[in-house]
N, C-alpha and C. Protein backbone atom coordinates (compact mmCIF):
# COMPACT_ATOMS: atom_id res chain seq x y z
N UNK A 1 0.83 -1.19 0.00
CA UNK A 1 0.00 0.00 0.00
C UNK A 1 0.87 1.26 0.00
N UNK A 2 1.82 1.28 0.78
CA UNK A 2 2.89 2.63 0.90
C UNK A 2 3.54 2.32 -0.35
N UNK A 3 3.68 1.49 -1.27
CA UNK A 3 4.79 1.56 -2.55
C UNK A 3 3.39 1.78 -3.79
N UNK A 4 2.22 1.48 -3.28
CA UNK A 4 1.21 2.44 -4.32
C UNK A 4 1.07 4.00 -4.13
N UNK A 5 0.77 4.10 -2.95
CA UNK A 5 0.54 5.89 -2.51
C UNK A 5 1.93 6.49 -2.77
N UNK A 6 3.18 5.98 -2.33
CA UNK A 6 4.18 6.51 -2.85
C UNK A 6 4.46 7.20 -4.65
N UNK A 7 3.88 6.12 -5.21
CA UNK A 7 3.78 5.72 -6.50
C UNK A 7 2.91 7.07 -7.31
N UNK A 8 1.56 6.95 -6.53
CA UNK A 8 0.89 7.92 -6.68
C UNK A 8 1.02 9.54 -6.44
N UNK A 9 2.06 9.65 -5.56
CA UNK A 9 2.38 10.71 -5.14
C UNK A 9 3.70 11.39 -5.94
N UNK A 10 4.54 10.42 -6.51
CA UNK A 10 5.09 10.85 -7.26
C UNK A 10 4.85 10.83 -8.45
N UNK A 11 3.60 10.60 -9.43
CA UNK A 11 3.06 10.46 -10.36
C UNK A 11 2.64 12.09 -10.66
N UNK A 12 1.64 12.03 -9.36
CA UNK A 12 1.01 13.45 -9.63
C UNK A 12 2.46 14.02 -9.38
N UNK A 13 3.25 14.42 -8.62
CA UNK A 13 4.55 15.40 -8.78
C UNK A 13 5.25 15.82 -10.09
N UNK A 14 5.25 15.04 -10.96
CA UNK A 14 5.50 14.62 -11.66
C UNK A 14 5.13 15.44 -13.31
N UNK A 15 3.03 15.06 -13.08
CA UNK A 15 2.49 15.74 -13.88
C UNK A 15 2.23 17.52 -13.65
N UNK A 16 2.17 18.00 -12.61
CA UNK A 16 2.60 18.93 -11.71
C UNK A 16 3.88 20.03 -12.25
N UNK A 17 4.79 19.30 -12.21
CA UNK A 17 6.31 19.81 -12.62
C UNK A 17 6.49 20.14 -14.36
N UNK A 18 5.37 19.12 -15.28
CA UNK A 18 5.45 19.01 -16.31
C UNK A 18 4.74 19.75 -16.77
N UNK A 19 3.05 20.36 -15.98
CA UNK A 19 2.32 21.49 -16.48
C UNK A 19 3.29 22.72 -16.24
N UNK A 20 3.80 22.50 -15.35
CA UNK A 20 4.81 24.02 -14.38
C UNK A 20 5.50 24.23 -15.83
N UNK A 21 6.45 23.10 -16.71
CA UNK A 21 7.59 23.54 -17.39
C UNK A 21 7.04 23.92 -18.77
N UNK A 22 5.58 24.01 -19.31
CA UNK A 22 5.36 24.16 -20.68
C UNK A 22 5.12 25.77 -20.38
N UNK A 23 5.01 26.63 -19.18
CA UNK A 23 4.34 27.98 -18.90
C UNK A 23 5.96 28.56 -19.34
N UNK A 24 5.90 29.58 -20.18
CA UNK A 24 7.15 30.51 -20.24
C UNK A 24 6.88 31.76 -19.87
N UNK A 25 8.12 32.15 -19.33
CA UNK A 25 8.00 33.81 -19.24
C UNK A 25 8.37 35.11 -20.15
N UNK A 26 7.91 36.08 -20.04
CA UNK A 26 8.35 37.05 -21.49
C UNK A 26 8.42 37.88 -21.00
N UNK A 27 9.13 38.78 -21.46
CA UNK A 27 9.38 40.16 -20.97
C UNK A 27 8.70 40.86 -22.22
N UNK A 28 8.22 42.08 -21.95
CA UNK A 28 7.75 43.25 -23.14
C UNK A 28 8.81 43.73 -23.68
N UNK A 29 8.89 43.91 -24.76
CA UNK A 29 9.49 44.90 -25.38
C UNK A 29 9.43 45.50 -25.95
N UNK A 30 9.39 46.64 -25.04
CA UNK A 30 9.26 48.19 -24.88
C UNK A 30 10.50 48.99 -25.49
N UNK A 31 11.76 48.20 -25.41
CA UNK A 31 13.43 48.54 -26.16
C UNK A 31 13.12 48.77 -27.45
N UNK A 32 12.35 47.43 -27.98
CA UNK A 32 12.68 47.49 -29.44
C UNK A 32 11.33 48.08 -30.20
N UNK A 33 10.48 49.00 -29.17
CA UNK A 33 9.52 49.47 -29.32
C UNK A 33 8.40 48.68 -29.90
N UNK A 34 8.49 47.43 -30.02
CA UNK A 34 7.22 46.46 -29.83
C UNK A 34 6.17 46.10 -29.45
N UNK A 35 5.71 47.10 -28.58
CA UNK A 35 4.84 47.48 -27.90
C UNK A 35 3.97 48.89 -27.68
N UNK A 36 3.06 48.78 -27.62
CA UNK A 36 2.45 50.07 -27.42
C UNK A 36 1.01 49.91 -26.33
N UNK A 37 1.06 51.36 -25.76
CA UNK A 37 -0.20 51.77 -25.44
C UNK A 37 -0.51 52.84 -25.63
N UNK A 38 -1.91 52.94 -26.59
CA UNK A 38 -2.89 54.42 -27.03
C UNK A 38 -4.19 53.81 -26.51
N UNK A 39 -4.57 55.39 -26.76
CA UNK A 39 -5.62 55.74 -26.35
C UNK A 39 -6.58 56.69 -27.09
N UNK A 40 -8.17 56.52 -27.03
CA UNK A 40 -8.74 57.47 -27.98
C UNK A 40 -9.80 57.91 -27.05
N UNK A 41 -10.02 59.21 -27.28
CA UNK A 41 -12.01 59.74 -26.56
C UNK A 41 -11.79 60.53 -27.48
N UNK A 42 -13.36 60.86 -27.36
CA UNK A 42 -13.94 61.79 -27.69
C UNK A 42 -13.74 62.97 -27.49
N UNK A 43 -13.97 64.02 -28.54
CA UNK A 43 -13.59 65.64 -28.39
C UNK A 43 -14.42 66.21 -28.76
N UNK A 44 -15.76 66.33 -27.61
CA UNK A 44 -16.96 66.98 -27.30
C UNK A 44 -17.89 66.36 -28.44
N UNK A 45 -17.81 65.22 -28.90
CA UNK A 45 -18.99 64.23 -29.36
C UNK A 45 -18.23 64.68 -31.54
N UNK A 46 -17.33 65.80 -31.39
CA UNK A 46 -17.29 66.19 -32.89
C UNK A 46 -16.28 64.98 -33.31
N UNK A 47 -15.20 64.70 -32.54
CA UNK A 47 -13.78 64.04 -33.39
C UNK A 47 -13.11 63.14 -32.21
N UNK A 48 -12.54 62.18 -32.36
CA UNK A 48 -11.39 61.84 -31.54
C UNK A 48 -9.94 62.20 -31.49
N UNK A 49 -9.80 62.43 -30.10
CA UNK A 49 -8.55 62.69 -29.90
C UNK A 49 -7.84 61.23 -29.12
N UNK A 50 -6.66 61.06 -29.72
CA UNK A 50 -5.77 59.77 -30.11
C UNK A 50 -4.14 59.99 -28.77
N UNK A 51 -3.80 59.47 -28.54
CA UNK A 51 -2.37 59.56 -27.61
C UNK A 51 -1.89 57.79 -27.34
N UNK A 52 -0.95 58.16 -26.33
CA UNK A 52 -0.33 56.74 -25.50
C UNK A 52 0.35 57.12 -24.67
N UNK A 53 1.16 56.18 -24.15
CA UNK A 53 2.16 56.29 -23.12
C UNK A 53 3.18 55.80 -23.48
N UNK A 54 4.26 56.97 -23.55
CA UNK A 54 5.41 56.01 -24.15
C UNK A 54 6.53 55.42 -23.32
N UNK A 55 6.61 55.63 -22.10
CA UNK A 55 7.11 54.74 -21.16
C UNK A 55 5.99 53.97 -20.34
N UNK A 56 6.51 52.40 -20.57
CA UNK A 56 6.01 51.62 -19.71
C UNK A 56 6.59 50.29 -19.79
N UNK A 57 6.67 49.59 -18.95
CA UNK A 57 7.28 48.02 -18.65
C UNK A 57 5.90 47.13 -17.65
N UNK A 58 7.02 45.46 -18.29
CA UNK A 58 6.52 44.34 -17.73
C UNK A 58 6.46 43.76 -18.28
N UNK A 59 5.44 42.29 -18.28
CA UNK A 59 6.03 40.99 -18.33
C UNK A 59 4.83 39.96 -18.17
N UNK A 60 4.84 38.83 -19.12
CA UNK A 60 3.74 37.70 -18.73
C UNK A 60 3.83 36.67 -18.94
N UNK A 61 3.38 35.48 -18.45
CA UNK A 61 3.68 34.28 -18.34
C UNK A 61 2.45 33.55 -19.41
N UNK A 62 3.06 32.47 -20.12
CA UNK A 62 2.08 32.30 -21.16
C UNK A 62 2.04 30.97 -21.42
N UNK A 63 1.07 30.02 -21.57
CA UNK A 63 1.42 28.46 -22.10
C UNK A 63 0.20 28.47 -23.05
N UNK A 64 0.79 27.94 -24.10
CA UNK A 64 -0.35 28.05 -24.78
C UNK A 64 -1.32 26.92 -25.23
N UNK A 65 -1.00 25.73 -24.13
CA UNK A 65 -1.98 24.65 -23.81
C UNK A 65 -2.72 25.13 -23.01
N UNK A 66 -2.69 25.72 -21.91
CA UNK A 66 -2.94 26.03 -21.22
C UNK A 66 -3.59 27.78 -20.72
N UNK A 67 -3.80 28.32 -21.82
CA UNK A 67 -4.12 30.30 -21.60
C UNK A 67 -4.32 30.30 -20.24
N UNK A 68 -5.67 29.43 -19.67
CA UNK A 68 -6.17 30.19 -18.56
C UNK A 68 -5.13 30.21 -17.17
N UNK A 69 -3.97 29.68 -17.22
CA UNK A 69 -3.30 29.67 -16.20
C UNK A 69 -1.78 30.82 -16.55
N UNK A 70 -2.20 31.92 -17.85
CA UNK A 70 -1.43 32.62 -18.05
C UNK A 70 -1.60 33.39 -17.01
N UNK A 71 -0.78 34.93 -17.05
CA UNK A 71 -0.75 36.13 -16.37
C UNK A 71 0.18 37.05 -17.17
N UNK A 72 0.07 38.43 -16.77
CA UNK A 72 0.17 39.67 -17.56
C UNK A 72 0.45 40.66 -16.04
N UNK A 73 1.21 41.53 -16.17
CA UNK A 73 1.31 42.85 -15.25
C UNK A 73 2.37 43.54 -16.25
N UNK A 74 1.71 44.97 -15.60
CA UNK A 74 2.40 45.84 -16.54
C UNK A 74 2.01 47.22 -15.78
N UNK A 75 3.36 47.60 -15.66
CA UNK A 75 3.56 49.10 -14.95
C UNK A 75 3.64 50.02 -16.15
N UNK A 76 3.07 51.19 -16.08
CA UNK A 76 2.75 52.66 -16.66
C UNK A 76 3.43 53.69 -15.99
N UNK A 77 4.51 54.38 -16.78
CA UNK A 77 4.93 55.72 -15.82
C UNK A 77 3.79 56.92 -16.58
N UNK A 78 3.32 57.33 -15.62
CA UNK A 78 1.95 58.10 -16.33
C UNK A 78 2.02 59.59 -17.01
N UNK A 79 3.54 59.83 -16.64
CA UNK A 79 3.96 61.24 -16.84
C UNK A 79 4.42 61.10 -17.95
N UNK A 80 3.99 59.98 -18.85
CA UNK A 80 4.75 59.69 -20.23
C UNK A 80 3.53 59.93 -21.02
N UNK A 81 2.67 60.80 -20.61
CA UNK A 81 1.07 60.83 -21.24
C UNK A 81 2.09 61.53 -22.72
N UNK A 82 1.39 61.14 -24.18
CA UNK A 82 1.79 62.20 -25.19
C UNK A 82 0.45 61.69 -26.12
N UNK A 83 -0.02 63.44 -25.96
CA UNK A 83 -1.34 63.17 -27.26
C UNK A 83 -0.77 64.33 -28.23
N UNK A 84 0.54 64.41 -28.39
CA UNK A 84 0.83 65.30 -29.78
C UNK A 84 0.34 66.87 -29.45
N UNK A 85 0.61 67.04 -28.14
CA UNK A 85 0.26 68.33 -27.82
C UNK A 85 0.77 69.05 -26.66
N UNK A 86 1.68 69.36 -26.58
CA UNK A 86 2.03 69.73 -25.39
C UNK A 86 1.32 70.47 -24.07
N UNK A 87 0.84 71.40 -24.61
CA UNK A 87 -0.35 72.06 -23.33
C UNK A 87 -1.40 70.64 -22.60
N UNK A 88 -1.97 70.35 -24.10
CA UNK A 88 -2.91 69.27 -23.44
C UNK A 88 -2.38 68.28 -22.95
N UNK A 89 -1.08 68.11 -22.80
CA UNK A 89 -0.37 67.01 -22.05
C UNK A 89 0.30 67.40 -20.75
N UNK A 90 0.40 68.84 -21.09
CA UNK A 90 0.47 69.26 -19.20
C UNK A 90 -0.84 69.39 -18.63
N UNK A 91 -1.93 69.83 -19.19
CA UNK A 91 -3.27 69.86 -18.43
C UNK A 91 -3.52 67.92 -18.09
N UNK A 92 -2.90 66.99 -19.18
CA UNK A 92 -3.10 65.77 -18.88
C UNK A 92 -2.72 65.16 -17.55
N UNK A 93 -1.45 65.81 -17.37
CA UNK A 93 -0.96 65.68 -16.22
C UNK A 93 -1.23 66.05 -14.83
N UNK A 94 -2.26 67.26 -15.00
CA UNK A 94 -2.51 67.87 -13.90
C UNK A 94 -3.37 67.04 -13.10
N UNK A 95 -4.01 67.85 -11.80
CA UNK A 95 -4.84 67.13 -10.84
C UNK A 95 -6.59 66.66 -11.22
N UNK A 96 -6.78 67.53 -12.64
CA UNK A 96 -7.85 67.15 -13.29
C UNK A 96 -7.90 65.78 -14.29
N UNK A 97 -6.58 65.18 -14.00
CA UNK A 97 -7.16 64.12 -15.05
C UNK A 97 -5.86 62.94 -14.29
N UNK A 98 -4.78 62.55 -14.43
CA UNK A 98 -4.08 61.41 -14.22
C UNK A 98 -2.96 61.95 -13.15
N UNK A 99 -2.69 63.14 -12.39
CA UNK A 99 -2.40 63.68 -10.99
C UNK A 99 -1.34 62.98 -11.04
N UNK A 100 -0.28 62.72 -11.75
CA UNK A 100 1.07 62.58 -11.79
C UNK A 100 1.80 62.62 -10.89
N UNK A 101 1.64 64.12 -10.36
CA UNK A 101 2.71 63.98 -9.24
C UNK A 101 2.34 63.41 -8.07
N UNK A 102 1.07 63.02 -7.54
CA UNK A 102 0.93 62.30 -6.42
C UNK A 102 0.59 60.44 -6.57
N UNK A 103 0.20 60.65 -8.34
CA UNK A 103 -0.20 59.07 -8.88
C UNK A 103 1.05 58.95 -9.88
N UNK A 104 2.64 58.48 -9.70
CA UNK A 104 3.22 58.67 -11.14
C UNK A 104 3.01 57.32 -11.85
N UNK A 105 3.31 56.34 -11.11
CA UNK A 105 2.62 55.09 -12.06
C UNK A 105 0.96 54.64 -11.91
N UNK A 106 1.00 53.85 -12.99
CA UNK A 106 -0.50 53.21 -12.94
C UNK A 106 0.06 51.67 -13.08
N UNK A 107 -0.95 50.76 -12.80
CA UNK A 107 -0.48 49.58 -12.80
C UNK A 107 -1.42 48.37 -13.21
N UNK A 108 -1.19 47.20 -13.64
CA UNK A 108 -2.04 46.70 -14.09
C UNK A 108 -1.89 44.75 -13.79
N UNK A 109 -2.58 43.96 -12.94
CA UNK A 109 -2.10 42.93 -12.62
C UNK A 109 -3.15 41.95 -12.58
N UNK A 110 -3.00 41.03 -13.80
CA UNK A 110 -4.10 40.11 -13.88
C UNK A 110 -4.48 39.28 -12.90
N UNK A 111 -5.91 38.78 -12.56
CA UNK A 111 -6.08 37.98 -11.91
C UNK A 111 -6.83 36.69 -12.02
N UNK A 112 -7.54 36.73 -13.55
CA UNK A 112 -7.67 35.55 -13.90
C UNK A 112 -7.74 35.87 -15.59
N UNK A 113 -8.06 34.25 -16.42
CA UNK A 113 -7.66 34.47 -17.89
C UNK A 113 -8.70 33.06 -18.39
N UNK A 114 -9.34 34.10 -19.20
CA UNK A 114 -10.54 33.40 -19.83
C UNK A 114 -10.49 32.57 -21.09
N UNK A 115 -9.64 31.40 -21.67
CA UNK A 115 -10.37 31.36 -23.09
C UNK A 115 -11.07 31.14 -23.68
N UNK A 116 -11.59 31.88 -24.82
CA UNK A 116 -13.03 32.14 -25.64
C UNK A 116 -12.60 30.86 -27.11
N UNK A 117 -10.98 30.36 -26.95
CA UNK A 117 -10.91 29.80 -28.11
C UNK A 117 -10.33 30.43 -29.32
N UNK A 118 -9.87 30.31 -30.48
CA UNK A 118 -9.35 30.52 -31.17
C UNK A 118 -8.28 32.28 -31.16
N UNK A 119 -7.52 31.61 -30.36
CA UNK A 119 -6.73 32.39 -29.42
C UNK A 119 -7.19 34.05 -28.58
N UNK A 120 -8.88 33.57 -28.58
CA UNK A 120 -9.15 34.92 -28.01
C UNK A 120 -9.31 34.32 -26.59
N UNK A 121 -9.12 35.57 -25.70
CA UNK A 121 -9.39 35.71 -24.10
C UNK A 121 -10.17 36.65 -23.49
N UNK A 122 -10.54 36.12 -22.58
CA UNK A 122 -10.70 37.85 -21.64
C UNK A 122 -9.76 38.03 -20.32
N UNK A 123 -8.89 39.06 -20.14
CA UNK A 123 -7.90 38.94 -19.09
C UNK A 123 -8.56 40.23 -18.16
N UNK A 124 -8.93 39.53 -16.88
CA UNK A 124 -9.48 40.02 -15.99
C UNK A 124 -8.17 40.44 -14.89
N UNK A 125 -8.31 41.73 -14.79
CA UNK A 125 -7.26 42.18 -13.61
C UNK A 125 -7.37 43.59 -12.89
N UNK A 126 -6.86 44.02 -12.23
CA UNK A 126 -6.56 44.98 -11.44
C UNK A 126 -5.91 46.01 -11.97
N UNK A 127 -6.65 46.93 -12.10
CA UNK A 127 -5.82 48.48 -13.00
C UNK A 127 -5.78 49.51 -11.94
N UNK A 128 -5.01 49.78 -11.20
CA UNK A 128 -4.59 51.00 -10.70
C UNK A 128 -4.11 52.26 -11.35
N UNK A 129 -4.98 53.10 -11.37
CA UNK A 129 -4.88 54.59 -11.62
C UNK A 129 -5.34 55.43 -11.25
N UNK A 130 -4.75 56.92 -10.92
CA UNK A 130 -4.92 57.76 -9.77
C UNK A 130 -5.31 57.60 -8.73
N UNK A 131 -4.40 56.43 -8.51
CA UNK A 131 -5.09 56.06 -7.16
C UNK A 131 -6.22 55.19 -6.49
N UNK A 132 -6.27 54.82 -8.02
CA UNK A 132 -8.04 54.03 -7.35
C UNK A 132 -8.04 52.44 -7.79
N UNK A 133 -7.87 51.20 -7.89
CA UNK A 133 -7.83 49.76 -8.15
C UNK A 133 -9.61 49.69 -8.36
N UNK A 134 -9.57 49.42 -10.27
CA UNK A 134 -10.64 48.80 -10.01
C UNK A 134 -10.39 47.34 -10.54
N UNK A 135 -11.22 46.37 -11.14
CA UNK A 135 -11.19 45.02 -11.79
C UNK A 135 -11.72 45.75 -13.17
N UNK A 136 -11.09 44.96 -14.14
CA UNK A 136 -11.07 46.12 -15.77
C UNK A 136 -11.01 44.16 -16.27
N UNK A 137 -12.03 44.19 -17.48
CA UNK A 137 -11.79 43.10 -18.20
C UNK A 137 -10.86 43.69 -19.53
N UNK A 138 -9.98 43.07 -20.26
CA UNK A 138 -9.19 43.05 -21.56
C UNK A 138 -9.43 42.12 -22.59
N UNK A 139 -10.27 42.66 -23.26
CA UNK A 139 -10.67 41.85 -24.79
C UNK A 139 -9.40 41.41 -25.06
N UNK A 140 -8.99 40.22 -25.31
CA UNK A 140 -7.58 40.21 -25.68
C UNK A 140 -7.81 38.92 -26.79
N UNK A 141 -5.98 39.12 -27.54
CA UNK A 141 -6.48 38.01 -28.89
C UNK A 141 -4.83 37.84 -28.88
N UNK A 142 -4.30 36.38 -29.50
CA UNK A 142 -3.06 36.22 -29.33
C UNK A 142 -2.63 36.30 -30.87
N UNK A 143 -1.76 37.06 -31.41
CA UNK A 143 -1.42 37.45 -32.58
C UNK A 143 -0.75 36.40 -33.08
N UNK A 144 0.20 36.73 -32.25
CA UNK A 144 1.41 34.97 -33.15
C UNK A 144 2.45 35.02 -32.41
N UNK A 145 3.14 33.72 -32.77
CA UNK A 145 4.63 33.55 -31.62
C UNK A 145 5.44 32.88 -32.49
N UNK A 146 6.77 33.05 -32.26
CA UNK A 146 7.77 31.66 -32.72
C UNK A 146 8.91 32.42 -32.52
N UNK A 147 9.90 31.94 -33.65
CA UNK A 147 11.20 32.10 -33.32
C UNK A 147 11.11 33.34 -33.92
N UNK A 148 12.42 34.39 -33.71
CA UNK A 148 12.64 35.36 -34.05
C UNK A 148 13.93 35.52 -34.68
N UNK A 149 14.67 36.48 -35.62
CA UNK A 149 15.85 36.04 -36.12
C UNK A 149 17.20 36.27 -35.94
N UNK A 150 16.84 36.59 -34.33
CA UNK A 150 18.73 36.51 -33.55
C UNK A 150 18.28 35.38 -32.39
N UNK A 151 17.76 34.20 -32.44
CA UNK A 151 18.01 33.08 -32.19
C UNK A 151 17.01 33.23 -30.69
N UNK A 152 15.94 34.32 -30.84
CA UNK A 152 15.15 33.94 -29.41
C UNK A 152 13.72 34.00 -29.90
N UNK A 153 13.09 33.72 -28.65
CA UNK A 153 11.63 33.21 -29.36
C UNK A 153 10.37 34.61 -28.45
N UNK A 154 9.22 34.81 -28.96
CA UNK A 154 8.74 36.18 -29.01
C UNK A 154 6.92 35.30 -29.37
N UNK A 155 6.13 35.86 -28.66
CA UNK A 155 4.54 35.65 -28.12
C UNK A 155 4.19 37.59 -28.60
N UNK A 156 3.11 37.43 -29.42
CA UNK A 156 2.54 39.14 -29.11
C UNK A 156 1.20 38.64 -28.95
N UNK A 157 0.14 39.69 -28.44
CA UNK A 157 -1.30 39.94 -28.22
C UNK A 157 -1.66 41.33 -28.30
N UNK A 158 -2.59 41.44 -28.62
CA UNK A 158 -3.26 42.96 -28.42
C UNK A 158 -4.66 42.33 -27.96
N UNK A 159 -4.79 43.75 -27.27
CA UNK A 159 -5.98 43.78 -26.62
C UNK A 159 -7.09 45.11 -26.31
N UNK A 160 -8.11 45.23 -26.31
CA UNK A 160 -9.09 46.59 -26.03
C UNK A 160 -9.75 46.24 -24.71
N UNK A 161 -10.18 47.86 -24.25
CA UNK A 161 -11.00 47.99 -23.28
C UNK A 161 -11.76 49.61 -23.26
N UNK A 162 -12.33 49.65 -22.12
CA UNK A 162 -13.23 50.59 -21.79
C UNK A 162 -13.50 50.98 -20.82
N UNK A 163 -12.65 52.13 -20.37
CA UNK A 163 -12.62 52.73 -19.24
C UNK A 163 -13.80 54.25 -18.91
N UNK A 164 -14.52 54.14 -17.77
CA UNK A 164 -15.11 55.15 -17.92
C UNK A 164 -14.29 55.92 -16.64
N UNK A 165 -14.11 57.29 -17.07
CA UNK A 165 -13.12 57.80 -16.46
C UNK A 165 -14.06 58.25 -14.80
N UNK A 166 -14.63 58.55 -14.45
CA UNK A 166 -15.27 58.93 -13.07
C UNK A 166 -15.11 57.40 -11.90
N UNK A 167 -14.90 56.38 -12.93
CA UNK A 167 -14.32 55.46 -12.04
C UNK A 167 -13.19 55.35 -11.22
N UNK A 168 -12.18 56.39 -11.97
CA UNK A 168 -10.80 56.37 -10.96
C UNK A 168 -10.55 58.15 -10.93
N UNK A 169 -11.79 58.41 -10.54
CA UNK A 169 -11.64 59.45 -10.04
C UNK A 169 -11.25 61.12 -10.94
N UNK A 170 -11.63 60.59 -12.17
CA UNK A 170 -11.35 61.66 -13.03
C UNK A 170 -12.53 62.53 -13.39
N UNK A 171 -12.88 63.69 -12.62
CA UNK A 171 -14.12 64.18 -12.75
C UNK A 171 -14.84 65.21 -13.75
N UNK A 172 -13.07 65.47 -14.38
CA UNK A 172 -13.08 66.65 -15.17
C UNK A 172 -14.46 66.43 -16.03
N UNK A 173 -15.05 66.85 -16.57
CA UNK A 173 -16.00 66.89 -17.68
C UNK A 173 -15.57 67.38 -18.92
N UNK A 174 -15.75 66.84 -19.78
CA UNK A 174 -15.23 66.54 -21.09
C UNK A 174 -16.38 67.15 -22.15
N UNK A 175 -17.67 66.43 -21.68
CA UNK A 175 -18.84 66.86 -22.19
C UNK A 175 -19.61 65.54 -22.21
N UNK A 176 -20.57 64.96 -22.38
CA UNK A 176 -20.84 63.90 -22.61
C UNK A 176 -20.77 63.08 -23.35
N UNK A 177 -19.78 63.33 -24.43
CA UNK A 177 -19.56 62.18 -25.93
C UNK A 177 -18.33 61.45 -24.89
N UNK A 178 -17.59 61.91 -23.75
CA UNK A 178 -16.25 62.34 -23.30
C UNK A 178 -16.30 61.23 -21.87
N UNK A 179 -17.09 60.27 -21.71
CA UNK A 179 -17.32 60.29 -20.08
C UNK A 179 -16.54 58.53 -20.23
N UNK A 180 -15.82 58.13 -21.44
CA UNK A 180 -15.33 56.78 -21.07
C UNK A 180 -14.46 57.01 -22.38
N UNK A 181 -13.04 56.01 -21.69
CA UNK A 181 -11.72 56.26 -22.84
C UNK A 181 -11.66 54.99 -23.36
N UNK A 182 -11.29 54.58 -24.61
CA UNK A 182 -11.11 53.36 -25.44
C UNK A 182 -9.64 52.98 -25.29
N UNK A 183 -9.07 52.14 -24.60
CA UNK A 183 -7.50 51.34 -24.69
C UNK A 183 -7.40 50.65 -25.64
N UNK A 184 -6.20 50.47 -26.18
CA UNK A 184 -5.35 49.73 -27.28
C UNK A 184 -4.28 48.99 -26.49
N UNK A 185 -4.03 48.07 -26.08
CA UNK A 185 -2.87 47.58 -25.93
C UNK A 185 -2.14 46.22 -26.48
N UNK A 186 -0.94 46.56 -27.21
CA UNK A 186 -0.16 45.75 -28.23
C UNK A 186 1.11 45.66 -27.67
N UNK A 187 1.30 44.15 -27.28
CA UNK A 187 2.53 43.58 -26.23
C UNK A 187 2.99 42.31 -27.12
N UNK A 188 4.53 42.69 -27.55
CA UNK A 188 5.14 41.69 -27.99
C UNK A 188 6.27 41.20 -27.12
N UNK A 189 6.43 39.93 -26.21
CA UNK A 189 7.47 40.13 -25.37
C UNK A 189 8.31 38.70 -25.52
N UNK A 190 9.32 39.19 -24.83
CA UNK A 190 10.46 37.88 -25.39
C UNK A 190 10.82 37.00 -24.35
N UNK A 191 10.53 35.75 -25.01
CA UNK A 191 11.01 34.60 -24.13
C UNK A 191 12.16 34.53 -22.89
N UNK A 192 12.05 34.32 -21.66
CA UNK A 192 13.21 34.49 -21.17
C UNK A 192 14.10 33.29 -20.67
């Protein structure tokens, strides 16, 4: 009986260690500018106005037997707001909209991962900005992976969402075409 349960116990260890080793990790890259995050609203219901952030890092763990036991986090330095405008990117900065100097990063840390199948997901996580953590779902879709041609291997996804800004505390008024922002985010990151 102890050389079956033994048996058994190292069986499951076993299969355990073997789900553990198909999960890889990736880093973003943000270096080779492979990545992006923009952003679009509305400009008083007439036009959209378009930007991103051009500093930001992080990193996610990915198997692709397996999606739902992936993960994703990703830090935002927020003072990297650029919508092609300088004024409106210091008013961006100010205490009416992403409060920089008391919020400088935003942050973002999955907590679970849905698949829908044919490499789409929904990545459910934790978005901190100005201060406020809410749970934000991410339409997300896995683009493609493989080798790359200085001998390392590379996973991308993009993904959308929909933030309505009075949720983390952004009260400014915009007008009402103005009261929720559309995310883009496109993460190509490299095997480590």
């Amino acid at each position: 009986m102890k050389k079956l349960l033994a048996s058994a116990a190292l069986a499951t260890a076993t299969l355990a260690m073997s789900a553990l080793a198909t999960a890889a990790d990736y880093k973003i890259d943000t270096k080779g500018a492979h990545a992006s995050i923009t952003f679009k609203i509305q400009h008083l219901g007439y036009s959209w106005l378009h930007g991103r952030f051009n500093t930001f890092d992080g990193g996610f763990s990915y198997d692709a037997d397996k999606p739902e036991a992936s993960s994703i986090n990703v830090e935002i330095d927020t003072a990297s707001v650029d919508s092609n405008h300088a004024e409106r990117d210091k008013h961006l900065r100010s205490k009416d909209f992403l409060n920089v100097r008391k919020h400088p990063k935003a942050t973002f840390v999955s907590t679970s991962i849905k698949d829908s199948g044919n490499g789409k997901m929904a990545v459910t996580g934790d978005l901190t900005l100005n201060g406020v953590t809410r749970s934000i779902v991410i339409d997300a879709e896995k683009v493609g992976e493989g080798k790359d041609p200085w001998g390392g291997y590379r996973a991308g996804f993009t993904g959308t969402t929909r933030l309505k800004l009075k949720d983390f505390n952004i009260e400014k008024s915009l007008g009402p075409a103005a009261t929720h922002v559309e995310m883009v985010l496109d993460v190509e990151g490299i095997r480590q």
